[in-house]
C-alpha atoms as a PDB file:
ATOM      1  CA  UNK A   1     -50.009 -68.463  15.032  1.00  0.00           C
ATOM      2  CA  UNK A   2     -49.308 -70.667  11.741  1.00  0.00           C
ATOM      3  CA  UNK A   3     -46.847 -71.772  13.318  1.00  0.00           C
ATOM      4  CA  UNK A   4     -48.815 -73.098  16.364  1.00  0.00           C
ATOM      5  CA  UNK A   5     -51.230 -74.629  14.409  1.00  0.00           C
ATOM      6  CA  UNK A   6     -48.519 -76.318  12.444  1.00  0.00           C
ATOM      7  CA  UNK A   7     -46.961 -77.500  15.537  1.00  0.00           C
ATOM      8  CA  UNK A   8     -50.572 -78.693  17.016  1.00  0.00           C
ATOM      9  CA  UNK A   9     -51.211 -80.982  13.919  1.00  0.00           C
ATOM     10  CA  UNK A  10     -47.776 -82.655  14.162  1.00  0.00           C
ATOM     11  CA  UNK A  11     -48.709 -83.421  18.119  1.00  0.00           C
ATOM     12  CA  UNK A  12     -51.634 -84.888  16.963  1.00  0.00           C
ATOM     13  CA  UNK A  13     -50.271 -87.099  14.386  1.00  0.00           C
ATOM     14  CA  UNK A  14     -48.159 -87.940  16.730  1.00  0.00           C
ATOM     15  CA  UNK A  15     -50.695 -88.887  19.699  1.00  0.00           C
ATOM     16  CA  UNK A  16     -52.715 -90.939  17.037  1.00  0.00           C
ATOM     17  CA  UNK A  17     -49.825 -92.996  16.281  1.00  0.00           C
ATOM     18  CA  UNK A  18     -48.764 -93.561  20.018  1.00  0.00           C
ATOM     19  CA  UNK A  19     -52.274 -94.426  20.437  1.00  0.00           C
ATOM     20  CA  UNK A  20     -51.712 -97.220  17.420  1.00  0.00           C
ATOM     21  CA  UNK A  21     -48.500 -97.971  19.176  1.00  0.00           C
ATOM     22  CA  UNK A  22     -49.934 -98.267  22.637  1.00  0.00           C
ATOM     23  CA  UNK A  23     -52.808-100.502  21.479  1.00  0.00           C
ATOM     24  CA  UNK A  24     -50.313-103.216  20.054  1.00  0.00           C
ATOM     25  CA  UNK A  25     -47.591-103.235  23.263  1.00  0.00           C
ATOM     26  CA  UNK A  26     -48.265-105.300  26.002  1.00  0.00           C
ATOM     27  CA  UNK A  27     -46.740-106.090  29.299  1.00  0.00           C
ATOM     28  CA  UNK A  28     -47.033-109.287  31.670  1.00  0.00           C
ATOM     29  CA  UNK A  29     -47.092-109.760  35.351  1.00  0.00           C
ATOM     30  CA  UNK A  30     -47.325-113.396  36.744  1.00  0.00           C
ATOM     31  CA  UNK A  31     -47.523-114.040  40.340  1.00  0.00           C
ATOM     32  CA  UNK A  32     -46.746-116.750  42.194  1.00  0.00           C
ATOM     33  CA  UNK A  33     -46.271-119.026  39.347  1.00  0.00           C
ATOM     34  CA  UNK A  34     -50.175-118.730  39.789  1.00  0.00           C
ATOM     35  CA  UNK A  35     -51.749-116.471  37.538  1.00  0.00           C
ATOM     36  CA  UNK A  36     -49.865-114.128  34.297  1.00  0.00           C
ATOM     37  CA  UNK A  37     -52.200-111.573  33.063  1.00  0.00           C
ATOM     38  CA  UNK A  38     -51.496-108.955  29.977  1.00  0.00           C
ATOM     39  CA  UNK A  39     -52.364-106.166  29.415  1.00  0.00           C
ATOM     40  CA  UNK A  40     -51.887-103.302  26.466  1.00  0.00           C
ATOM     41  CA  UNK A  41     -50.790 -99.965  27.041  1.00  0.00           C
ATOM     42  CA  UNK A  42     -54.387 -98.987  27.228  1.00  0.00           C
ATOM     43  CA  UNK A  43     -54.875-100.433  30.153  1.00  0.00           C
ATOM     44  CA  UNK A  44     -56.912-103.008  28.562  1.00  0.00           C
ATOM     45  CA  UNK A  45     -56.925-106.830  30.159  1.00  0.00           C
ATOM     46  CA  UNK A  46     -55.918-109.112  26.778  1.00  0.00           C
ATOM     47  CA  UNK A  47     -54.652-112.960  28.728  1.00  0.00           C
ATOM     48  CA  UNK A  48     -55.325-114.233  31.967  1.00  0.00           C
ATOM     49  CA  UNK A  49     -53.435-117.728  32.433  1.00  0.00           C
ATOM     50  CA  UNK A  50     -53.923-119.726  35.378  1.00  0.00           C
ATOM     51  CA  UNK A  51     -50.836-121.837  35.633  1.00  0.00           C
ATOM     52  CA  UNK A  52     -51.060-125.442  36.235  1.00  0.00           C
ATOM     53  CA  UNK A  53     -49.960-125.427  39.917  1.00  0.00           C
ATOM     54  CA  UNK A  54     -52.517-123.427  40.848  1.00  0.00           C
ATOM     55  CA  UNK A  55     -54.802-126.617  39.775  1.00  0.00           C
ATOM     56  CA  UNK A  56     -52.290-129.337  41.447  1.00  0.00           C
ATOM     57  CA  UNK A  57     -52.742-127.274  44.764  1.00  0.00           C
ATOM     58  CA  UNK A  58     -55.835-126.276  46.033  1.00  0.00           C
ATOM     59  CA  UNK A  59     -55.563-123.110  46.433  1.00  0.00           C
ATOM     60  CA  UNK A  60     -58.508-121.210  45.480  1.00  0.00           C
ATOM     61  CA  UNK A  61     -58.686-118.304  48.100  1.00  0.00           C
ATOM     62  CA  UNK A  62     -54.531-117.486  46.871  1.00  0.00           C
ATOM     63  CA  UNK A  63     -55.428-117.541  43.251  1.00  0.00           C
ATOM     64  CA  UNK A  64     -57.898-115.627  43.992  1.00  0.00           C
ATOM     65  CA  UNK A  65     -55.698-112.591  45.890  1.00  0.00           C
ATOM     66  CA  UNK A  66     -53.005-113.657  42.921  1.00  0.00           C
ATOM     67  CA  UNK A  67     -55.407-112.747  40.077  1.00  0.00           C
ATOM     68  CA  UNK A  68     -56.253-109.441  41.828  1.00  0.00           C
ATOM     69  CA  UNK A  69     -52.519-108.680  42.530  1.00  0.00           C
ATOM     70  CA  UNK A  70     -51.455-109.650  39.072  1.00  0.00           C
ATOM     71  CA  UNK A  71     -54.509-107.163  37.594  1.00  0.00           C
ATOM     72  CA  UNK A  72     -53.754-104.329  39.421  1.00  0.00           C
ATOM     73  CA  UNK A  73     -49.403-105.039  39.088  1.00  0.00           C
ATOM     74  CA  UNK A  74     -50.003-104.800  34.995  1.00  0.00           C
ATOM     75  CA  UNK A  75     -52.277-101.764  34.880  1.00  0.00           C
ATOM     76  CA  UNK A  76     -49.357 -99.924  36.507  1.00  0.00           C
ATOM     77  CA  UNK A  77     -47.252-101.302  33.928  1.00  0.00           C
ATOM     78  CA  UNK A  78     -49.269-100.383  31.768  1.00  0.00           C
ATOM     79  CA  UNK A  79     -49.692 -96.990  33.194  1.00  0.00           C
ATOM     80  CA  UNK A  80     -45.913 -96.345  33.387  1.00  0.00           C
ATOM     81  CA  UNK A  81     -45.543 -97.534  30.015  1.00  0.00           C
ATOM     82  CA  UNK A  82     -47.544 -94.752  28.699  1.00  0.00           C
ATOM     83  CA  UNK A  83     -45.874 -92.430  31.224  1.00  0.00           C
ATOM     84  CA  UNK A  84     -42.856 -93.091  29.186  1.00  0.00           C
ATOM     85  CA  UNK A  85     -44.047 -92.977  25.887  1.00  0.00           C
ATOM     86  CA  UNK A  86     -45.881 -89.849  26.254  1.00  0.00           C
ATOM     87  CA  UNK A  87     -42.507 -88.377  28.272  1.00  0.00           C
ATOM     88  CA  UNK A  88     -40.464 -88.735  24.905  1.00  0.00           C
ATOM     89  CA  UNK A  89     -43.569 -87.551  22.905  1.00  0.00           C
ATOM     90  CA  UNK A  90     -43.252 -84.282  25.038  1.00  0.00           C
ATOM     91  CA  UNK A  91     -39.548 -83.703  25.096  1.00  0.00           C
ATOM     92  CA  UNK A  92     -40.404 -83.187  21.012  1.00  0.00           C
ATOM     93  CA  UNK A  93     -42.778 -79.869  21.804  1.00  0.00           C
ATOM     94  CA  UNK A  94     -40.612 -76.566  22.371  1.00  0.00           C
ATOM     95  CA  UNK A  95     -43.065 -75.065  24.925  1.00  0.00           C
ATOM     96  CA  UNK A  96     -41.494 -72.154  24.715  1.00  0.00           C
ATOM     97  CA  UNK A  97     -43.676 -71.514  21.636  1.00  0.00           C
ATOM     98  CA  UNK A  98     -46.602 -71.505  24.031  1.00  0.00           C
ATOM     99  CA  UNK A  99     -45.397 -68.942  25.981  1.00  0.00           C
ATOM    100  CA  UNK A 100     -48.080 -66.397  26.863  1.00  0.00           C
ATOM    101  CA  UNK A 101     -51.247 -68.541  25.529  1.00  0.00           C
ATOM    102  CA  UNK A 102     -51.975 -69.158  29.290  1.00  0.00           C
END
């Protein structure tokens, strides 16, 4: 059971730093050459940018749908970003240490 608890502390070292990690990654969608938004791996909204043609044209009711698209495009990102990150986190735990806890 020492052994468990050793390995429990280490996995939460570890999520604390992915969490530190996570906070300062970001990735960028742009649509259209409308609208770019970023976000950070937790899923948090840091730069909207409304490009310049969306000003020359007038079109209000598309950079509308494109800031919508652009939103929901990075929080996937974002999601799958985290997917990964917490994938190689994983592969560190033998689970075969848990065997018989559940």
């Amino acid at each position: 059971m020492k052994g468990f608890n050793e390995m429990l502390k280490h996995f939460k070292s570890d999520l604390e730093t992915l969490h530190n990690q996570l906070k300062e990654k970001t990735v960028e969608v742009s649509i259209d050459e409308l609208v770019s938004v970023t976000a950070n791996g937790l899923q948090e909204i840091h730069d909207v940018k409304i490009h310049s043609k969306a000003f020359s044209e007038n079109l209000r009711e598309d950079l509308e749908k494109a800031i919508v698209k652009a939103c929901n495009e990075v929080m996937a990102e974002a999601r799958k970003m985290v997917k990964d990150k917490l994938g190689k986190l994983t592969e560190e735990i033998d689970l075969k240490n848990l065997e018989g806890l559940f």
